[in-house]
C-alpha atoms as a PDB file:
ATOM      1  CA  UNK A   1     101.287   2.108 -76.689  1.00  0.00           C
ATOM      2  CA  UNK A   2     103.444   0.581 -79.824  1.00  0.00           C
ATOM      3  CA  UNK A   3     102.712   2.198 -82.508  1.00  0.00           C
ATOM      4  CA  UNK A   4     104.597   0.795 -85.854  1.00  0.00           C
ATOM      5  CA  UNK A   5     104.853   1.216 -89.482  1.00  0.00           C
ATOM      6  CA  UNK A   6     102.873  -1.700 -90.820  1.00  0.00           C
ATOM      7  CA  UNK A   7     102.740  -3.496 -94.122  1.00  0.00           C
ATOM      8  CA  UNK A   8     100.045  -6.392 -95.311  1.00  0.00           C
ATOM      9  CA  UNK A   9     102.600  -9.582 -96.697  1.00  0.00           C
ATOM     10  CA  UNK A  10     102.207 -13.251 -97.493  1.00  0.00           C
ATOM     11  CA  UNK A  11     105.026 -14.240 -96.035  1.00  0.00           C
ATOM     12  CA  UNK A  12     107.905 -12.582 -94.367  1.00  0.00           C
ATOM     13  CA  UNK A  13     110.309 -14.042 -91.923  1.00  0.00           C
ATOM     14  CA  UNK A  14     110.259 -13.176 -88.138  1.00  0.00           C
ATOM     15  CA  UNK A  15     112.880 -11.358 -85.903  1.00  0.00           C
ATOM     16  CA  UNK A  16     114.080 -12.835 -82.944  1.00  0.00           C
ATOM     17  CA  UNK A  17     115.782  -9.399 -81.243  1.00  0.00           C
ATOM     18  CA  UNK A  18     113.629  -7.866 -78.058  1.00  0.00           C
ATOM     19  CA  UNK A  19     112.989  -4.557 -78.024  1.00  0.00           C
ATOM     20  CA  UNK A  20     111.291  -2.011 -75.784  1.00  0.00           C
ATOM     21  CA  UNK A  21     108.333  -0.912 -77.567  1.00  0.00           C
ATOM     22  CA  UNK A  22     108.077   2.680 -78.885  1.00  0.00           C
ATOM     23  CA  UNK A  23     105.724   5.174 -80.339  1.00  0.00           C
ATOM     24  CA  UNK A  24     105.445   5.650 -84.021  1.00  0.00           C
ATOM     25  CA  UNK A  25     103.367   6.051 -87.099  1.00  0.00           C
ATOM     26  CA  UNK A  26     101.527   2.972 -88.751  1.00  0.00           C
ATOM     27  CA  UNK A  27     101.435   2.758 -92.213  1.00  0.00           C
ATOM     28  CA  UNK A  28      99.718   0.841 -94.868  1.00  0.00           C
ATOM     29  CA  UNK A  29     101.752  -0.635 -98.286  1.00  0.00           C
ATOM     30  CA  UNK A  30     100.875  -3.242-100.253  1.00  0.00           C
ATOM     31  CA  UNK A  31      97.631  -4.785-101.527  1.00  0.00           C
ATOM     32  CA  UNK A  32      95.846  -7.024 -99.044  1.00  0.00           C
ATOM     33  CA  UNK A  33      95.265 -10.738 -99.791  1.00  0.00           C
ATOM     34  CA  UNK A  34      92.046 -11.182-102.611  1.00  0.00           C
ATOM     35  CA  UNK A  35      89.734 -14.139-102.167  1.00  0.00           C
ATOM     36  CA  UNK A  36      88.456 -16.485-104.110  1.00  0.00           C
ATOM     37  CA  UNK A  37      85.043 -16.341-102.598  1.00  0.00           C
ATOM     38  CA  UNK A  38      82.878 -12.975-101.873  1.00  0.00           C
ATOM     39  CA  UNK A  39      83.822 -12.273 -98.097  1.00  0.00           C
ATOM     40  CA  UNK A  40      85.334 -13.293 -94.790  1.00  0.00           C
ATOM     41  CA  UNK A  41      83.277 -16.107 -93.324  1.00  0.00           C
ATOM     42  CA  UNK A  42      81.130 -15.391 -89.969  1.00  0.00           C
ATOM     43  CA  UNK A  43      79.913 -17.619 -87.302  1.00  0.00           C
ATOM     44  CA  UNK A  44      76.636 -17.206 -85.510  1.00  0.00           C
ATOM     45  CA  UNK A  45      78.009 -14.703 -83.066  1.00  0.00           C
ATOM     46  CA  UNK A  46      80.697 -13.286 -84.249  1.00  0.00           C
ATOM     47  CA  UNK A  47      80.923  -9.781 -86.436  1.00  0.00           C
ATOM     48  CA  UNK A  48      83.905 -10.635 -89.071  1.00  0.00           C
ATOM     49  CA  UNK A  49      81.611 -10.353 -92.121  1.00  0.00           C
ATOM     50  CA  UNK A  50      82.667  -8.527 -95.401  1.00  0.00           C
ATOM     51  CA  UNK A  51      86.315  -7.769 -93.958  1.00  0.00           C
ATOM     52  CA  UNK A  52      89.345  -7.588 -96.155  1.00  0.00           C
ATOM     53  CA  UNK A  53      92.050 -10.313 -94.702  1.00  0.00           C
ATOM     54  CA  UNK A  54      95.220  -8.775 -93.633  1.00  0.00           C
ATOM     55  CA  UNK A  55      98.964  -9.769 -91.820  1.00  0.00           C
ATOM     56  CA  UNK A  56     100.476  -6.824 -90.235  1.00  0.00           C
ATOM     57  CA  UNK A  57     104.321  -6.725 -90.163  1.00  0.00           C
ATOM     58  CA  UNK A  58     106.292  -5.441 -87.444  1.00  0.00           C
ATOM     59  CA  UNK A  59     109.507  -3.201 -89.102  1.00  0.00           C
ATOM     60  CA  UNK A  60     112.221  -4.774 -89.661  1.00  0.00           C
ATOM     61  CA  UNK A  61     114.066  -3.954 -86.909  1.00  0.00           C
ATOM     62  CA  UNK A  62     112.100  -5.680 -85.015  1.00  0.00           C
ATOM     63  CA  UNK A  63     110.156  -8.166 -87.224  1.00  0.00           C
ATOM     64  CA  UNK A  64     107.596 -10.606 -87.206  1.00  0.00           C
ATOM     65  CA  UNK A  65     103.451  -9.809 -87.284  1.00  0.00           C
ATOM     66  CA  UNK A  66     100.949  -8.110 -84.959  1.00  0.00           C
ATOM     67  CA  UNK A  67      99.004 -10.980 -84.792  1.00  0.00           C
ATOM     68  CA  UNK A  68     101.737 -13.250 -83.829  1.00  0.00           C
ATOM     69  CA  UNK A  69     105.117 -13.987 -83.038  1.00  0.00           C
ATOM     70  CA  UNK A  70     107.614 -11.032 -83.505  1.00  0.00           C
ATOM     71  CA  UNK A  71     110.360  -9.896 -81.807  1.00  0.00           C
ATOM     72  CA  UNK A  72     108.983  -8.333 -78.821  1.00  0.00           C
ATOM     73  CA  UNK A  73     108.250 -11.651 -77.729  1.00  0.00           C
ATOM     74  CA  UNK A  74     104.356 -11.758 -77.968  1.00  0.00           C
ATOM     75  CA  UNK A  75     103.403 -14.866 -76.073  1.00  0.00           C
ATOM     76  CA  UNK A  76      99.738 -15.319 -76.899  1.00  0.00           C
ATOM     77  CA  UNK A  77      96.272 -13.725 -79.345  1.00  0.00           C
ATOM     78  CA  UNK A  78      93.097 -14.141 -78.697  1.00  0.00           C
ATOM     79  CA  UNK A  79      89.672 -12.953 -79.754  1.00  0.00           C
ATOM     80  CA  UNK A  80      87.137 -12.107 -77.507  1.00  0.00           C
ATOM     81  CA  UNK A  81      83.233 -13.215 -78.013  1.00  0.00           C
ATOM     82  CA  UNK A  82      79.838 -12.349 -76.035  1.00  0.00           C
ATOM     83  CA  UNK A  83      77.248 -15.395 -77.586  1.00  0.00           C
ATOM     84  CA  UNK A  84      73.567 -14.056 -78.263  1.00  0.00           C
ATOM     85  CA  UNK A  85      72.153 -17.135 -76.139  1.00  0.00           C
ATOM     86  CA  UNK A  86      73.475 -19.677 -74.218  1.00  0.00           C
ATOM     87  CA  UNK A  87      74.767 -22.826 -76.236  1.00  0.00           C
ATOM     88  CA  UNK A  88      77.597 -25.369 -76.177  1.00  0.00           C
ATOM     89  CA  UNK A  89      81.111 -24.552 -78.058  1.00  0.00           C
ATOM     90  CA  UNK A  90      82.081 -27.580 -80.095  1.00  0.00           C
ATOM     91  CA  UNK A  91      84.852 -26.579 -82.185  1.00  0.00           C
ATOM     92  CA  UNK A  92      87.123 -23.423 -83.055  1.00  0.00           C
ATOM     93  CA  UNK A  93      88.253 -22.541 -86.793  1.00  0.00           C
ATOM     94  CA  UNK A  94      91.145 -20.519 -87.437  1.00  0.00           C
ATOM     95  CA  UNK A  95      92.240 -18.928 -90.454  1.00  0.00           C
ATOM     96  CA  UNK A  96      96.333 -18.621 -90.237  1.00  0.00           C
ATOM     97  CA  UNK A  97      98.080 -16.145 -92.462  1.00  0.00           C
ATOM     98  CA  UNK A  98     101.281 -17.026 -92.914  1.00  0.00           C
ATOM     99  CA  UNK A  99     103.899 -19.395 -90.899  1.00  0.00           C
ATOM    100  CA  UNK A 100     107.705 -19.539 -91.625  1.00  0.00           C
ATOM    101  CA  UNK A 101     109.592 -22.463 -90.387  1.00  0.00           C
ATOM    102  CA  UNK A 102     113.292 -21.721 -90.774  1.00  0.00           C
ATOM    103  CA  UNK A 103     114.471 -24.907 -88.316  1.00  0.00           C
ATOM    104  CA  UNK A 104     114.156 -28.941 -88.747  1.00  0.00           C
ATOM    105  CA  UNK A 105     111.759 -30.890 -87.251  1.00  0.00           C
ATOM    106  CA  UNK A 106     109.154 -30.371 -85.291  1.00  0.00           C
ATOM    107  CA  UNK A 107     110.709 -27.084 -83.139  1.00  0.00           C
ATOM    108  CA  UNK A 108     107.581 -25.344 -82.960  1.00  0.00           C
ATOM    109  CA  UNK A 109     104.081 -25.732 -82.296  1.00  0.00           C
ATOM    110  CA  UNK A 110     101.128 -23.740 -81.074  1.00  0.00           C
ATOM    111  CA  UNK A 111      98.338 -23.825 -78.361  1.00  0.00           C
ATOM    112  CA  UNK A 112      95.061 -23.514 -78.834  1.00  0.00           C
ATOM    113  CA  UNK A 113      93.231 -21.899 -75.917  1.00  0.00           C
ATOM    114  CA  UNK A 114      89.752 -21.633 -74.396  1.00  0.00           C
ATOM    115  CA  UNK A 115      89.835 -18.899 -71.754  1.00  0.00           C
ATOM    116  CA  UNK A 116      87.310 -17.837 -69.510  1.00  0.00           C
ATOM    117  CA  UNK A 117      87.356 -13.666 -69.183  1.00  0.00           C
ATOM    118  CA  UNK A 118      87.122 -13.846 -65.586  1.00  0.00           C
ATOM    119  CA  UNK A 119      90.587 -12.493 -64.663  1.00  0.00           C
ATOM    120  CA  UNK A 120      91.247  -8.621 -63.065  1.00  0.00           C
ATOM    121  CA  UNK A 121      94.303  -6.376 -64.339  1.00  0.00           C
ATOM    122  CA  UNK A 122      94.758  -2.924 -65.686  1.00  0.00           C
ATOM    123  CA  UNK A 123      93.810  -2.247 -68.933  1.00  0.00           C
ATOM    124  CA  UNK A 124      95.043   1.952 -70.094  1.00  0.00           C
ATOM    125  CA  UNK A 125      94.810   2.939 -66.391  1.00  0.00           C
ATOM    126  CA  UNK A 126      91.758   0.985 -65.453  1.00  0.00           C
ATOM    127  CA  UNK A 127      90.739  -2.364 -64.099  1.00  0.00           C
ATOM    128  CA  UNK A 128      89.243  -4.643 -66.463  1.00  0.00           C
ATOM    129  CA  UNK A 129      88.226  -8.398 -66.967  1.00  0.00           C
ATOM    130  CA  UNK A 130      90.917 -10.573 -69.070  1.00  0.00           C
ATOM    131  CA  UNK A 131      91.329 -13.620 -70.125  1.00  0.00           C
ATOM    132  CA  UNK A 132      92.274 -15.655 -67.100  1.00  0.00           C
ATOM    133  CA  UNK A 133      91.476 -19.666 -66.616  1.00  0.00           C
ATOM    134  CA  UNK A 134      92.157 -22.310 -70.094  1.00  0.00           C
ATOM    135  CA  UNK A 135      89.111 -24.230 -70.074  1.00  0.00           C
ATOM    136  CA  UNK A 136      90.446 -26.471 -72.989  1.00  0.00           C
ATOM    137  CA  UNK A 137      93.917 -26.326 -74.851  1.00  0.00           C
ATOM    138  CA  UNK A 138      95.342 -28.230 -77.367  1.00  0.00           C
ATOM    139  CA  UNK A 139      98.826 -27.923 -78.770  1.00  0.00           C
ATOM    140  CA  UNK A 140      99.369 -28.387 -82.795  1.00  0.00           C
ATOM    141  CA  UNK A 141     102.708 -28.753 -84.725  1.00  0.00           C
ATOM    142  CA  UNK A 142     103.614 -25.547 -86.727  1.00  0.00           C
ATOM    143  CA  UNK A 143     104.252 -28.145 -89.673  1.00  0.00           C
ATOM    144  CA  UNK A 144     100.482 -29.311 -89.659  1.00  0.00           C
ATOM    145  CA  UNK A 145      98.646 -25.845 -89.865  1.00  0.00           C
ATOM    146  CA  UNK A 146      97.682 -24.914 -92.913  1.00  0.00           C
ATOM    147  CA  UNK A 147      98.572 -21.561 -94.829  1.00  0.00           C
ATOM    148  CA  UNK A 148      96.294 -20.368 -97.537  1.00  0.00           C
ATOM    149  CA  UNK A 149      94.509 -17.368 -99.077  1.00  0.00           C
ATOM    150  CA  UNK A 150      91.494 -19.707 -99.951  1.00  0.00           C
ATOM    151  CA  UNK A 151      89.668 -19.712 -96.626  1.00  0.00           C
ATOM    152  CA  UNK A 152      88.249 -23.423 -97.080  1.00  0.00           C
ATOM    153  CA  UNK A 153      92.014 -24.820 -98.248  1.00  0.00           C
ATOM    154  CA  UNK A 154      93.540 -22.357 -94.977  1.00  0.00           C
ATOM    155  CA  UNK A 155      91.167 -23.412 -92.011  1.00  0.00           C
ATOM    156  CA  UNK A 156      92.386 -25.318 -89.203  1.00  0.00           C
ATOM    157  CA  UNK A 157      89.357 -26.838 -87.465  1.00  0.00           C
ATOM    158  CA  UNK A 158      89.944 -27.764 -83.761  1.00  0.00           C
ATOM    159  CA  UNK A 159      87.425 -30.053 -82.371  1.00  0.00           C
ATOM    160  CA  UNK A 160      86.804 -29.648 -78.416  1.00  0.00           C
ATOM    161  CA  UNK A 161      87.034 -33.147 -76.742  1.00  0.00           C
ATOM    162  CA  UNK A 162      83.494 -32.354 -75.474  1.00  0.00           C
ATOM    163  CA  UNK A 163      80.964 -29.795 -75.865  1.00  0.00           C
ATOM    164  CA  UNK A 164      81.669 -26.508 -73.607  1.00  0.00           C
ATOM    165  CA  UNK A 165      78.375 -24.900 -72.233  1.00  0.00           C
ATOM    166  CA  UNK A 166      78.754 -20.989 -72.746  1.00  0.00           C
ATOM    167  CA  UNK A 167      76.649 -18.112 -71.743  1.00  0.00           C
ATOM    168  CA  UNK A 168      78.824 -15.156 -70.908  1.00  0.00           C
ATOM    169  CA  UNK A 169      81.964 -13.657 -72.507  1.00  0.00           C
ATOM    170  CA  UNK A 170      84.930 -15.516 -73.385  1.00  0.00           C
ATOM    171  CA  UNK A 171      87.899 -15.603 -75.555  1.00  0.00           C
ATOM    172  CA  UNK A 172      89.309 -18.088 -78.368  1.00  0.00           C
ATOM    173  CA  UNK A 173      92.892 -17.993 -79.079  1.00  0.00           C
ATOM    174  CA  UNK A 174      96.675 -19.457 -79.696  1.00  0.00           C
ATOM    175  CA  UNK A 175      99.583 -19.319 -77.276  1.00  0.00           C
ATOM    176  CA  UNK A 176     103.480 -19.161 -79.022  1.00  0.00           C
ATOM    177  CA  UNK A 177     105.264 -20.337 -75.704  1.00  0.00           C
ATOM    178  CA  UNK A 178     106.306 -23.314 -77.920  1.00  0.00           C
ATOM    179  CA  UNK A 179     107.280 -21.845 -80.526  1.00  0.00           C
ATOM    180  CA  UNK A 180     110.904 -21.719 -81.818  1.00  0.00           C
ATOM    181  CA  UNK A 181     112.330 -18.507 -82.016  1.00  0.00           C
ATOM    182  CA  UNK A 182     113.950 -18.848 -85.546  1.00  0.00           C
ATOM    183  CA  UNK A 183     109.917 -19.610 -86.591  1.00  0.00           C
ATOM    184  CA  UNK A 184     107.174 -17.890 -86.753  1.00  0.00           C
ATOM    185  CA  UNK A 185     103.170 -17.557 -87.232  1.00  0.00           C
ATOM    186  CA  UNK A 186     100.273 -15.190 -87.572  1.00  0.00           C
ATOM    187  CA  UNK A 187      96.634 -15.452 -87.931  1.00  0.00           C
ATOM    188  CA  UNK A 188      94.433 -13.194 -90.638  1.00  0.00           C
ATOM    189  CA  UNK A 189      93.151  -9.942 -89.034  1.00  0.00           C
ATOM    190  CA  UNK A 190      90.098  -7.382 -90.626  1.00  0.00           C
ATOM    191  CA  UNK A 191      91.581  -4.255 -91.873  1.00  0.00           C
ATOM    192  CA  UNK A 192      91.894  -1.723 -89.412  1.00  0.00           C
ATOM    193  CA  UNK A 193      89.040  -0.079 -88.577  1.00  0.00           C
ATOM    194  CA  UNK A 194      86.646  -2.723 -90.372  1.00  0.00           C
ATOM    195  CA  UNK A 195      85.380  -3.919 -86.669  1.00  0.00           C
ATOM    196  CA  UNK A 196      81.760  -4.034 -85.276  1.00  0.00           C
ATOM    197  CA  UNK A 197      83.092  -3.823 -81.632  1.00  0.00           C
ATOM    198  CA  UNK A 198      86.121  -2.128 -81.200  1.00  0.00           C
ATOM    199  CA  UNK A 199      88.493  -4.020 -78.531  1.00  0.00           C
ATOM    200  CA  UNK A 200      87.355  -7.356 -78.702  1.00  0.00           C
ATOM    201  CA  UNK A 201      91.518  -8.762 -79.598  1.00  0.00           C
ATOM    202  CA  UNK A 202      93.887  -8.942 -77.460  1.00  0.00           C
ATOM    203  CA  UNK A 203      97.213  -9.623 -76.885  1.00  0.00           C
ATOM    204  CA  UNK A 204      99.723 -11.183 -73.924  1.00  0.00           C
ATOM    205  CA  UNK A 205     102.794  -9.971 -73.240  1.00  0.00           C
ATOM    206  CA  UNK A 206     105.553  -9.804 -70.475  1.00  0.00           C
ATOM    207  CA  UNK A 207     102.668 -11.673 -68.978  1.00  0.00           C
ATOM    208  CA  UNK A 208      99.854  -9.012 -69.168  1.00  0.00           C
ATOM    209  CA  UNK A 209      96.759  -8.895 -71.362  1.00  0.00           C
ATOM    210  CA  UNK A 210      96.221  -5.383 -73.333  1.00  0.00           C
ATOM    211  CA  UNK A 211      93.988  -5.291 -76.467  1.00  0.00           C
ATOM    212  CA  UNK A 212      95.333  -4.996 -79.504  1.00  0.00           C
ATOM    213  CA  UNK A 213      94.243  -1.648 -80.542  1.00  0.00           C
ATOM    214  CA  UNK A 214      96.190   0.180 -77.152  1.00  0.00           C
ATOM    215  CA  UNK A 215      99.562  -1.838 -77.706  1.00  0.00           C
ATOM    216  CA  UNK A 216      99.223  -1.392 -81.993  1.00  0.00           C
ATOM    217  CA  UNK A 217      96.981   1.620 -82.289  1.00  0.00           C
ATOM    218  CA  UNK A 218      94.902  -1.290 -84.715  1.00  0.00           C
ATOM    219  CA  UNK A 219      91.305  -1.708 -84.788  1.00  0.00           C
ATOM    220  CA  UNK A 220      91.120  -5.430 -85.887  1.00  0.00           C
ATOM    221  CA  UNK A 221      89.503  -8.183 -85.551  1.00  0.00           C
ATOM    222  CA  UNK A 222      91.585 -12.048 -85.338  1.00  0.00           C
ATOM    223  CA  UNK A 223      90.544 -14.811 -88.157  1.00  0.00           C
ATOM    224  CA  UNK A 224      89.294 -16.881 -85.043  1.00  0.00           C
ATOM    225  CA  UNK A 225      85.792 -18.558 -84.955  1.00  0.00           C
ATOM    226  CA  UNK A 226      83.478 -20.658 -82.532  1.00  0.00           C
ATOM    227  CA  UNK A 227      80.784 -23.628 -83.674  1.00  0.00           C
ATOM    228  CA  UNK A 228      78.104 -23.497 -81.737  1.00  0.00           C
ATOM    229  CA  UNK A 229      75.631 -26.207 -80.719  1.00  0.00           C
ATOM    230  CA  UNK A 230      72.394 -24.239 -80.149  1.00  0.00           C
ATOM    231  CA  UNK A 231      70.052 -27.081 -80.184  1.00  0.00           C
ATOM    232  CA  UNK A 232      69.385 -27.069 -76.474  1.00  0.00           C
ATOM    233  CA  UNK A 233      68.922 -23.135 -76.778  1.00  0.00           C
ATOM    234  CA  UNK A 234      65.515 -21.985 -75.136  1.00  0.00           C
ATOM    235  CA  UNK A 235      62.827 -21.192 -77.353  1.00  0.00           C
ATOM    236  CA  UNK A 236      63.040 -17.081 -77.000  1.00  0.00           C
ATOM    237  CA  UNK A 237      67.292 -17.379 -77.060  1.00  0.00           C
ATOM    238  CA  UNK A 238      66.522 -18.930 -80.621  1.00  0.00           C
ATOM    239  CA  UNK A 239      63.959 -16.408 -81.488  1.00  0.00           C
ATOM    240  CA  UNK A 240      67.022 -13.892 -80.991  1.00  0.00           C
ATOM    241  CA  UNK A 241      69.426 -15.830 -83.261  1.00  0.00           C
ATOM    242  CA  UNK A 242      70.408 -15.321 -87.146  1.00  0.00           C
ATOM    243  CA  UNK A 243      69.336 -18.629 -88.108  1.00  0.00           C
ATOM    244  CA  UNK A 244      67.986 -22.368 -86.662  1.00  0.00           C
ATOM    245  CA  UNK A 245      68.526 -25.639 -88.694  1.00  0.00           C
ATOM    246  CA  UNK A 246      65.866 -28.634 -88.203  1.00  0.00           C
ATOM    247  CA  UNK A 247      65.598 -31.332 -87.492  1.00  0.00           C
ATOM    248  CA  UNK A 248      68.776 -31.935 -85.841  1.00  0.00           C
ATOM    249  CA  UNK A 249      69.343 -34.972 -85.465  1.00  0.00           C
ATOM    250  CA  UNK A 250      68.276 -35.524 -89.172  1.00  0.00           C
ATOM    251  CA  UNK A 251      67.725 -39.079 -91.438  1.00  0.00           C
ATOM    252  CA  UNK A 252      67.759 -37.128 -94.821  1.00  0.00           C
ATOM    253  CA  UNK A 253      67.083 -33.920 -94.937  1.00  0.00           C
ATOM    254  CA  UNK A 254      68.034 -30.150 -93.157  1.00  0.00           C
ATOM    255  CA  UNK A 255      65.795 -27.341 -93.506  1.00  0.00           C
ATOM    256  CA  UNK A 256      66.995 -23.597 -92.312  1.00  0.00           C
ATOM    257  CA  UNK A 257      65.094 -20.351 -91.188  1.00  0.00           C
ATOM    258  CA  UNK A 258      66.885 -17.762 -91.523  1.00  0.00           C
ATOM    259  CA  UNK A 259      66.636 -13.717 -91.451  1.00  0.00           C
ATOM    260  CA  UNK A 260      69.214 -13.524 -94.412  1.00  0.00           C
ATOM    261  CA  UNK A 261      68.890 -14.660 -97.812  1.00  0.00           C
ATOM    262  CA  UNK A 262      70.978 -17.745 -98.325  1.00  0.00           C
ATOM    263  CA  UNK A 263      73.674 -17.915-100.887  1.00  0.00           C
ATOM    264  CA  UNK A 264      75.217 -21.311-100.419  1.00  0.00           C
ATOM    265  CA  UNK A 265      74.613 -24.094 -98.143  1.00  0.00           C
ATOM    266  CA  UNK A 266      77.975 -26.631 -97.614  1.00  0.00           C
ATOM    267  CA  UNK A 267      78.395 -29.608 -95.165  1.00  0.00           C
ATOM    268  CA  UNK A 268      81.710 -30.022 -93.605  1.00  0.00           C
ATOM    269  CA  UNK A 269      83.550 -33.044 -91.957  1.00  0.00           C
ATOM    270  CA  UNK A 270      84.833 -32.628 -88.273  1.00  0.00           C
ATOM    271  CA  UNK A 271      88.392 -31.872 -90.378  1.00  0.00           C
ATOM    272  CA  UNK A 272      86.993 -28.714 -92.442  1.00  0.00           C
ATOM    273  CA  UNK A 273      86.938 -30.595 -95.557  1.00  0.00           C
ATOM    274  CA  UNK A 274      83.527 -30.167 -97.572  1.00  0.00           C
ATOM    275  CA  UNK A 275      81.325 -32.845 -98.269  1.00  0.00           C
ATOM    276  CA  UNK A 276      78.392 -31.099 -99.823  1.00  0.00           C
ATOM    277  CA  UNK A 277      77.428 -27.911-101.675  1.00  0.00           C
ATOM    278  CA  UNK A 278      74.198 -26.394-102.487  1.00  0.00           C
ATOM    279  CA  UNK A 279      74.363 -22.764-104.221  1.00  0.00           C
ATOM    280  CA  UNK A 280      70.998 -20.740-104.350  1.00  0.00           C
ATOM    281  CA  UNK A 281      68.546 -19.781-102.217  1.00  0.00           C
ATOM    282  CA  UNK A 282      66.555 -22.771-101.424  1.00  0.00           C
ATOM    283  CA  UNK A 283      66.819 -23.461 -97.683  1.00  0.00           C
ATOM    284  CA  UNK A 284      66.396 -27.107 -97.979  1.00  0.00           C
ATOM    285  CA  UNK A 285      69.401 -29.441 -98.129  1.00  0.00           C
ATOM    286  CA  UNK A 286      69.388 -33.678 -98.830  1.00  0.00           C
ATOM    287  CA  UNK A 287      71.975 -35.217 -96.547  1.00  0.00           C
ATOM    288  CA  UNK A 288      70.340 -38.901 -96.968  1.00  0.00           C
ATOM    289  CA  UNK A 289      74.080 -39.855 -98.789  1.00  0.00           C
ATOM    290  CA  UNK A 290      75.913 -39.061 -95.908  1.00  0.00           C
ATOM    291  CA  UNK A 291      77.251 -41.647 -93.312  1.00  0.00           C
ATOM    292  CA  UNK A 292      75.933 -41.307 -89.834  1.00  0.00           C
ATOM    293  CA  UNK A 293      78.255 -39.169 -87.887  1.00  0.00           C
ATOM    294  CA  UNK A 294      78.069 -35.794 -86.793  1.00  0.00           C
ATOM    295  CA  UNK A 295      78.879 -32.904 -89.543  1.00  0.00           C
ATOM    296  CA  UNK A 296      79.386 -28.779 -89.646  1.00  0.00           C
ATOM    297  CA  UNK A 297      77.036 -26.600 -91.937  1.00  0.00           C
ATOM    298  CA  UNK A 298      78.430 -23.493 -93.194  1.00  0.00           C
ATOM    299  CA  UNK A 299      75.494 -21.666 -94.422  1.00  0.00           C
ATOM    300  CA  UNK A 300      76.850 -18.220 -96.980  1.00  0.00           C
ATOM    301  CA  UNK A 301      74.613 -15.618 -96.821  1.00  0.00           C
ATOM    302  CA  UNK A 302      74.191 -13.323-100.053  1.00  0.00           C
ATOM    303  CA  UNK A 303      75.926 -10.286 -97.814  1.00  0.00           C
ATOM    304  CA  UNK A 304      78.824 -12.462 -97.565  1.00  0.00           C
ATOM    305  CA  UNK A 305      78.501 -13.429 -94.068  1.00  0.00           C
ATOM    306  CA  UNK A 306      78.951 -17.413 -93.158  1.00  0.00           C
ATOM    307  CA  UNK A 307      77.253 -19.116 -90.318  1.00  0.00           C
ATOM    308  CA  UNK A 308      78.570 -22.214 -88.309  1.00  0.00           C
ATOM    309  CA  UNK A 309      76.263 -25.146 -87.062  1.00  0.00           C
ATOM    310  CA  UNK A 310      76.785 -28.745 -86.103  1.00  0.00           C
ATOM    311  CA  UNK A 311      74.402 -31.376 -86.588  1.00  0.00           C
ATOM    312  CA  UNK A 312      74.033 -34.620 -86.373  1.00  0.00           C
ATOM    313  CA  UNK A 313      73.073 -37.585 -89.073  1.00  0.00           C
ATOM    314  CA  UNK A 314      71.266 -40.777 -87.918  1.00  0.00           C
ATOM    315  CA  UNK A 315      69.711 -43.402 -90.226  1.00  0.00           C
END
């Protein structure tokens, strides 16, 4: 286990020394990172609702984040998920923390993973599934990820070439192989102990998976989040979600059922960037002005939680 002392930071620059890991105390200083908006967004499936957004730094000595590169050489992060009924992922947001890019040009990039948890090793003594075979991967320059405290100005959306069926666990993350060691990343994490599920992040190094929370001694959840298409969901996996949007396709109009109280309604573009806002309660949105194509709704509940869905316009 690597246990460190641990501060929250915008930005700080990462080590490039290796080290042995070794035990120690982690500590808390600083204030974390306030938001604009009321809470941490959500996605149909996934538990990071009403967290505070954090970067943990490794010390100095060593340097760099827990949820990315540092100077133990941490190759890759990933969040696991477990959907509540089979559906097709479309696209993955992530919500980076901080990036420092200390050489010229394009040095550094990232991959974006879609593993299947279907691989054996030992986990704290005992055999358990990892993340084994990349379903999909994309690689993205460090220079085009964005880095902000605003979650809708920091998102990186990345859009699957095709729709993924899922019904069974699997993991979302970003691989640093690429990355220049003079340059660094990390993606937001809840405040320890602010999990639904404990170990459900991991992390990959010297080529084995362990969870976060045995290598760091941090119960956290990674800024990582699926879009679901659950329009070909049966009629009793529907029954069991948060929420269902019809019609989909749509001409002019989206209506939502939900078992929440709805704070906001926004339509996205494939890139993240918002097209449409409705605040209240009404669960009835007018999409007649936008261009056929297919969009993202981000639906806010009023406990702070926010809920991904594509759909599609026709005319």
């Amino acid at each position: 286990m690597r246990k460190f002392f641990a501060s929250i930071v915008f930005i700080a620059a990462a080590g490039s020394a290796w080290a042995q890991k070794t035990a120690g105390q982690i500590g808390i200083s600083g204030q974390p990172i306030q938001r604009n908006d009321k809470a941490v967004l959500d996605t149909v499936f996934n538990g990071f609702e009403n967290y505070t957004p954090v970067v943990y730094t490794v010390p100095d000595d060593t340097g760099g984040y827990v949820s990315g590169s540092n100077g133990y050489g941490d190759q890759a992060k990933v969040q696991e998920f477990l959907p509540a009924a089979s559906c097709f992922l479309t696209d993955v947001i992530y919500w980076f923390g901080t990036k420092v890019k200390n050489t010229g040009g394009d040095t550094s990039s990232v991959i974006l993973n879609y593993y299947r948890k279907d691989s054996i090793q030992l986990v704290n003594g005992a055999g358990a599934f990892v993340p084994g075979t990349i379903v999909v991967s994309d690689t993205v320059k460090l220079s085009d990820i964005p880095i902000d405290a605003d979650f809708d100005l920091g998102m990186y959306v990345w859009n699957l070439p095709g729709p993924e069926f899922i019904d069974v666990r699997h993991c979302l993350g970003f691989d640093m192989s690429l990355m220049n060691n003079r340059d660094s990343i990390a993606i937001y994490t809840s405040t320890d102990g602010q999990t639904l599920t404990a170990d459900r992040s991991w992390e990959k190094w010297q080529n084995k998976w362990n969870t976060i929370d045995n290598a760091w001694g941090l119960n956290i959840d990674l800024a990582i989040f699926p879009v679901y298409d659950i329009a070909n969901a049966s009629l009793e996996e529907a029954n069991s979600l948060p929420f269902h949007i019809y019609p989909n396709p749509t001409t002019d109009r989206i209506t939502v059922h939900a078992d929440f109280m709805l704070a906001s309604m926004r339509v996205m573009d494939l890139n993240g960037k918002t097209l449409l806002v409705q605040k209240g309660a009404q669960n009835s949105l007018n999409v007649a002005q936008l261009a056929e194509g297919i969009y993202i709704l981000n639906l806010e509940s009023t406990a702070g939680a926010r809920h991904f869905v594509r759909f599609v316009v026709k005319h």
